[in-house]
Protein backbone atom coordinates (compact mmCIF):
# COMPACT_ATOMS: atom_id res chain seq x y z
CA UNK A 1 -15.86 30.85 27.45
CA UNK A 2 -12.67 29.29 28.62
CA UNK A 3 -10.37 28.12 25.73
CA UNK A 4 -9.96 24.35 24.92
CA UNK A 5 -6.62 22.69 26.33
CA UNK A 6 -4.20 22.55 24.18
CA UNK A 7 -2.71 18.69 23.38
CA UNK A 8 0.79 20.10 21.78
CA UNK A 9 3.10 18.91 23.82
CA UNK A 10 5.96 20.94 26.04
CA UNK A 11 8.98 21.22 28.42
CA UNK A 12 10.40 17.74 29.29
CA UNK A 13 7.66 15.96 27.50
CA UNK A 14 8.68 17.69 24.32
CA UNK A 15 12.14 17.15 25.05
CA UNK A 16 11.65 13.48 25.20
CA UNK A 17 8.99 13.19 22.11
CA UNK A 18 11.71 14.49 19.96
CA UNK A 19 14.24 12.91 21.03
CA UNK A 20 11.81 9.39 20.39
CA UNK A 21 11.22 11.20 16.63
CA UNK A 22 14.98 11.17 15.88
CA UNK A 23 15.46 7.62 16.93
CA UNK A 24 12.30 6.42 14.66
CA UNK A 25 13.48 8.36 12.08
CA UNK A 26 17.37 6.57 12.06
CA UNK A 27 15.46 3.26 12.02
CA UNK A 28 13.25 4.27 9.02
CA UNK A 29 16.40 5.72 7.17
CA UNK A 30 18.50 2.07 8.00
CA UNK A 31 15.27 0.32 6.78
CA UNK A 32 15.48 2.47 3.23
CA UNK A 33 19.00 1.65 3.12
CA UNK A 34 17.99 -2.20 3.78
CA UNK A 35 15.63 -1.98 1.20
CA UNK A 36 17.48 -0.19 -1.48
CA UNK A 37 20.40 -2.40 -1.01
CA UNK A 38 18.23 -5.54 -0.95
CA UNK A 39 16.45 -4.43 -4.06
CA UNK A 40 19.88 -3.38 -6.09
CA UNK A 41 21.13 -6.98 -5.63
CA UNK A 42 17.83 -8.31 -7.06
CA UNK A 43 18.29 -5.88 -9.74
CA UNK A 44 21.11 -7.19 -10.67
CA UNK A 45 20.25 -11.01 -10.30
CA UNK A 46 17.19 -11.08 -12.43
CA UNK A 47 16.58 -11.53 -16.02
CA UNK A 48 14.03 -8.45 -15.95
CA UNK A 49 13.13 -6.44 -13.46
CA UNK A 50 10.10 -3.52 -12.58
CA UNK A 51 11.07 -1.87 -10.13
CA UNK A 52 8.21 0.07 -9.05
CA UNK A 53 8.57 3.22 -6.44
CA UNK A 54 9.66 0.44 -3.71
CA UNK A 55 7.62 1.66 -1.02
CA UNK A 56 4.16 0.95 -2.29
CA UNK A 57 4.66 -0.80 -5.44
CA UNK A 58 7.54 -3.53 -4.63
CA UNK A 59 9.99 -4.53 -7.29
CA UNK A 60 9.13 -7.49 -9.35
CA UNK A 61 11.60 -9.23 -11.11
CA UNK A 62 11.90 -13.03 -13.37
CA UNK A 63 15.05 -14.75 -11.45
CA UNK A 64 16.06 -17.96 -13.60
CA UNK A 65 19.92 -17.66 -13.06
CA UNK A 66 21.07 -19.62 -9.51
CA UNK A 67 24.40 -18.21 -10.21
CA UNK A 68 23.72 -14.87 -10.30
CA UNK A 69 21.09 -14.82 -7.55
CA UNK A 70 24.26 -16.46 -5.64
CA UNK A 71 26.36 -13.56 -6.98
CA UNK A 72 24.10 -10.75 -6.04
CA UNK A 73 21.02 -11.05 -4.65
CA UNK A 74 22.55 -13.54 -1.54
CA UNK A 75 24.93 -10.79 -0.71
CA UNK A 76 22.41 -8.76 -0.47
CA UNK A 77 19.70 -9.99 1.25
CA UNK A 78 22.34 -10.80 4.01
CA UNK A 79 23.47 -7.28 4.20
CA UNK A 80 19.81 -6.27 4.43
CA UNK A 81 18.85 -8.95 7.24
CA UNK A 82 22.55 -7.55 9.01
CA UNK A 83 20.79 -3.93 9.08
CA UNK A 84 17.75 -5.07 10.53
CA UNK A 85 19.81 -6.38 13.53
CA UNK A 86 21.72 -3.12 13.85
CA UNK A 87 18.27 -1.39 13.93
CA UNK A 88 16.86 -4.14 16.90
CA UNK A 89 19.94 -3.68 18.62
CA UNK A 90 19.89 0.78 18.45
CA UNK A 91 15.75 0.21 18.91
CA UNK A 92 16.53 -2.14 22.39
CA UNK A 93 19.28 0.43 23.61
CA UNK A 94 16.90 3.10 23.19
CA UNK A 95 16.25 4.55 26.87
CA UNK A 96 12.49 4.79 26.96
CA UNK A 97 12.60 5.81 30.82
CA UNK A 98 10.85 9.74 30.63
CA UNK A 99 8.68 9.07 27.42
CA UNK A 100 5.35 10.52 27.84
CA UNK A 101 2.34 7.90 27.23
CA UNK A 102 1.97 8.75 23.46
CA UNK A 103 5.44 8.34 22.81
CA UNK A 104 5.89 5.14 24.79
CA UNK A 105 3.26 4.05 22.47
CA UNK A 106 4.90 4.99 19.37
CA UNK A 107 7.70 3.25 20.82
CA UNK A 108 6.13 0.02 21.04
CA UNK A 109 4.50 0.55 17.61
CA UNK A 110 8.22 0.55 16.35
CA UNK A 111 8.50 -2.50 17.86
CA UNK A 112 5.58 -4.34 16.70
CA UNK A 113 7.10 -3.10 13.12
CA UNK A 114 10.57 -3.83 13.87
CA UNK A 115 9.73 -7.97 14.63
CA UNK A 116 7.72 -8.34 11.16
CA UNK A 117 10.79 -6.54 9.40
CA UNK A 118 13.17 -8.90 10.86
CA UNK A 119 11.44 -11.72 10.70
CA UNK A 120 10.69 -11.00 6.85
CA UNK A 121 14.58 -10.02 6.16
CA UNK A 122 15.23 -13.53 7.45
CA UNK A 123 12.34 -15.20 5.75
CA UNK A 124 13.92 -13.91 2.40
CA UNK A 125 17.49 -14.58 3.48
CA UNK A 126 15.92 -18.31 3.99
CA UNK A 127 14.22 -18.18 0.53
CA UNK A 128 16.91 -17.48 -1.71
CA UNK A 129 19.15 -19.59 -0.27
CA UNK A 130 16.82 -22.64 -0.53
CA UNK A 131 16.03 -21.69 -3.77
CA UNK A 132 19.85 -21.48 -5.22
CA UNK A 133 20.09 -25.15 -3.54
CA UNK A 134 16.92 -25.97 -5.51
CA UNK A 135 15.84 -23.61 -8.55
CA UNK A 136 12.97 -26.15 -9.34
CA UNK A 137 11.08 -25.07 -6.00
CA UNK A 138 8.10 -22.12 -5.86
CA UNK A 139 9.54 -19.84 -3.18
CA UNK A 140 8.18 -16.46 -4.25
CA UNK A 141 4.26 -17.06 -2.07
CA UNK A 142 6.45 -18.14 0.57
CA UNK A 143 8.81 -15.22 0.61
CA UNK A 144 5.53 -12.12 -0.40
CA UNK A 145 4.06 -14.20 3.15
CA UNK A 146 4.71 -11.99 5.27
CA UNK A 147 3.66 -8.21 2.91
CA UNK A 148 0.22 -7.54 4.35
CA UNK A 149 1.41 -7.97 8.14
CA UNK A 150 4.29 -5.61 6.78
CA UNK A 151 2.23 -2.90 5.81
CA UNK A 152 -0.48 -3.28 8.33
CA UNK A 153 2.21 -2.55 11.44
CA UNK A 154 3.68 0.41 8.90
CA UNK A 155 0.80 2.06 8.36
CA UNK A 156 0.01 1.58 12.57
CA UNK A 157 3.20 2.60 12.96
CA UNK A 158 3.38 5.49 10.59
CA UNK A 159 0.16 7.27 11.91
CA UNK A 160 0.99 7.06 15.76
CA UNK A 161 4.49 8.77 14.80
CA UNK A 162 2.81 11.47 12.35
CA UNK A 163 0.67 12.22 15.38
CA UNK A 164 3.56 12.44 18.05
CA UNK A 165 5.67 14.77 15.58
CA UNK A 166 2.23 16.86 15.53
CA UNK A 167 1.86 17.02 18.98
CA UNK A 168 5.74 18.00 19.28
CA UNK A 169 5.44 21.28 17.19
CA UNK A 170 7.99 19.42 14.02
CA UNK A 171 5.27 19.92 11.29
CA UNK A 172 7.00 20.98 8.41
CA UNK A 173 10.78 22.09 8.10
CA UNK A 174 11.79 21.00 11.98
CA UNK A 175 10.38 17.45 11.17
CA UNK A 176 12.11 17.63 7.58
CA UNK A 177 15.63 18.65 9.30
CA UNK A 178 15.30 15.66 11.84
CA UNK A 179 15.29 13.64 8.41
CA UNK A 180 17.76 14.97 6.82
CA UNK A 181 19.97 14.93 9.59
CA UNK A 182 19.68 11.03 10.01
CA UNK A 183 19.48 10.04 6.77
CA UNK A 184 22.66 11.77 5.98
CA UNK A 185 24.35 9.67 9.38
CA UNK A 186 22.89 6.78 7.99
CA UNK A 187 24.68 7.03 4.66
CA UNK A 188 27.99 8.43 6.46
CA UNK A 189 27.88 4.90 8.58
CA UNK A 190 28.08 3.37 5.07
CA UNK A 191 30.92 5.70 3.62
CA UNK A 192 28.80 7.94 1.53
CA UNK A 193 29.23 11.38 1.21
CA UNK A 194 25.97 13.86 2.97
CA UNK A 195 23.66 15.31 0.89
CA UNK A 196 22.56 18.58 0.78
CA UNK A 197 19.48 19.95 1.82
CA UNK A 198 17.88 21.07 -1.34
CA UNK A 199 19.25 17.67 -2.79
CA UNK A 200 17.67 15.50 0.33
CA UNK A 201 14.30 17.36 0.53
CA UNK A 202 13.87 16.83 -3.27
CA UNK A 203 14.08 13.19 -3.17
CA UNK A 204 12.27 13.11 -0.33
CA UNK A 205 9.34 14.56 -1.21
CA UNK A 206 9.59 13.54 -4.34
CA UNK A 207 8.96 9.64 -2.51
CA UNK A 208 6.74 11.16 0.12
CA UNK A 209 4.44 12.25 -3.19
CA UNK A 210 4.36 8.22 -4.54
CA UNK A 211 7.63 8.40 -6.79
CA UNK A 212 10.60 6.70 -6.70
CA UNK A 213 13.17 8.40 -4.49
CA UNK A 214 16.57 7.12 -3.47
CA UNK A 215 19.30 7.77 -0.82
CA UNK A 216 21.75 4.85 -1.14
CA UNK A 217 21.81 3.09 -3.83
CA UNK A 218 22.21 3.51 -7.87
CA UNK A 219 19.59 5.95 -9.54
């Protein structure tokens, strides 16, 4: 009885697939540094904040200040929708020419999820700054309008890439160095200092098992 083919993938295909894995994984550490520094300067505009583990359950906060959310969270929200440009414009340079099938499909995944977090980091930009103008107008449906297509092109997204980093052979410790390699460029583009790898993989798992881990911003 002849053995069953095997889908892992190898030689050049490989090659590529990984390389595809690091680039995804630099856009998701850019988006947790959008995120964490879009969430600190809500932190520190609202009256009271919960922050939740801000990757399931998203920070919720009372904002009744127009000064401070001028102060802070403005700042920050523009530093957040700045990110998401640098990540379109490293996800459009991104040479996609030698990408097996499944990977050029993750690669368009990335995209799908890329537009919706642009589009949101501009919606909230938008938001707040209509709402310092005018502190007597609802803004919060308007800026939560765009969640569910948020987490319906992450969790797309998500699944094709756990599948291609499957099929790549980086199960386990390869796939965890790939992030801690990034994640630690990621915070040297922003003049932090690396962490170390027991340091990274405990925060990391630590949000990979639902709690509140963070590689930017304040504790």
């Amino acid at each position: 009885m002849p053995w069953p083919l095997s889908n892992k993938l190898r030689g050049k295909d490989k090659v590529q697939a990984v390389r595809l894995v690091r680039h995804l994984q630099t856009q998701i550490a850019l988006q947790q540094l959008a995120m964490e520094t879009y969430n600190d300067g809500l932190a520190l505009a609202a009256e009271t904040i919960e922050r939740g583990d801000e990757i399931l359950n998203r920070p919720k906060g009372l904002y009744q200040n127009p000064s401070l959310v001028a102060k802070y969270a403005l700042p920050a929200s523009e530093k957040k929708a700045a990110i998401t440009e640098e990540m379109l414009s490293e996800h459009q340079a991104f040479d996609v020419s030698g990408l097996p099938k499944q990977a050029l499909e993750v690669y368009g995944l990335g995209t799908d999820l890329l537009t919706v977090i642009i589009a949101k980091a501009r919606l909230q930009l938008t938001c707040l700054r209509d709402w310092v103008d005018n502190p007597s107008i609802e803004v919060y449906e308007r800026m939560s309008s765009l969640d569910g297509a948020e987490e319906a092109t992450l969790l797309a997204a998500v699944r094709a890439l756990n599948s291609l980093i499957e099929r790549a052979g980086l199960s386990g410790d390869p796939w965890l160095a790939i992030c801690h390699e990034v994640f630690n460029d990621v915070r040297g583009r922003v003049g932090l200092s690396p962490l170390s790898a027991t340091d990274f993989r405990a925060r990391f798992l630590q949000g990979m098992a639902g709690g509140r881990a963070r590689f930017f911003g304040v504790e």
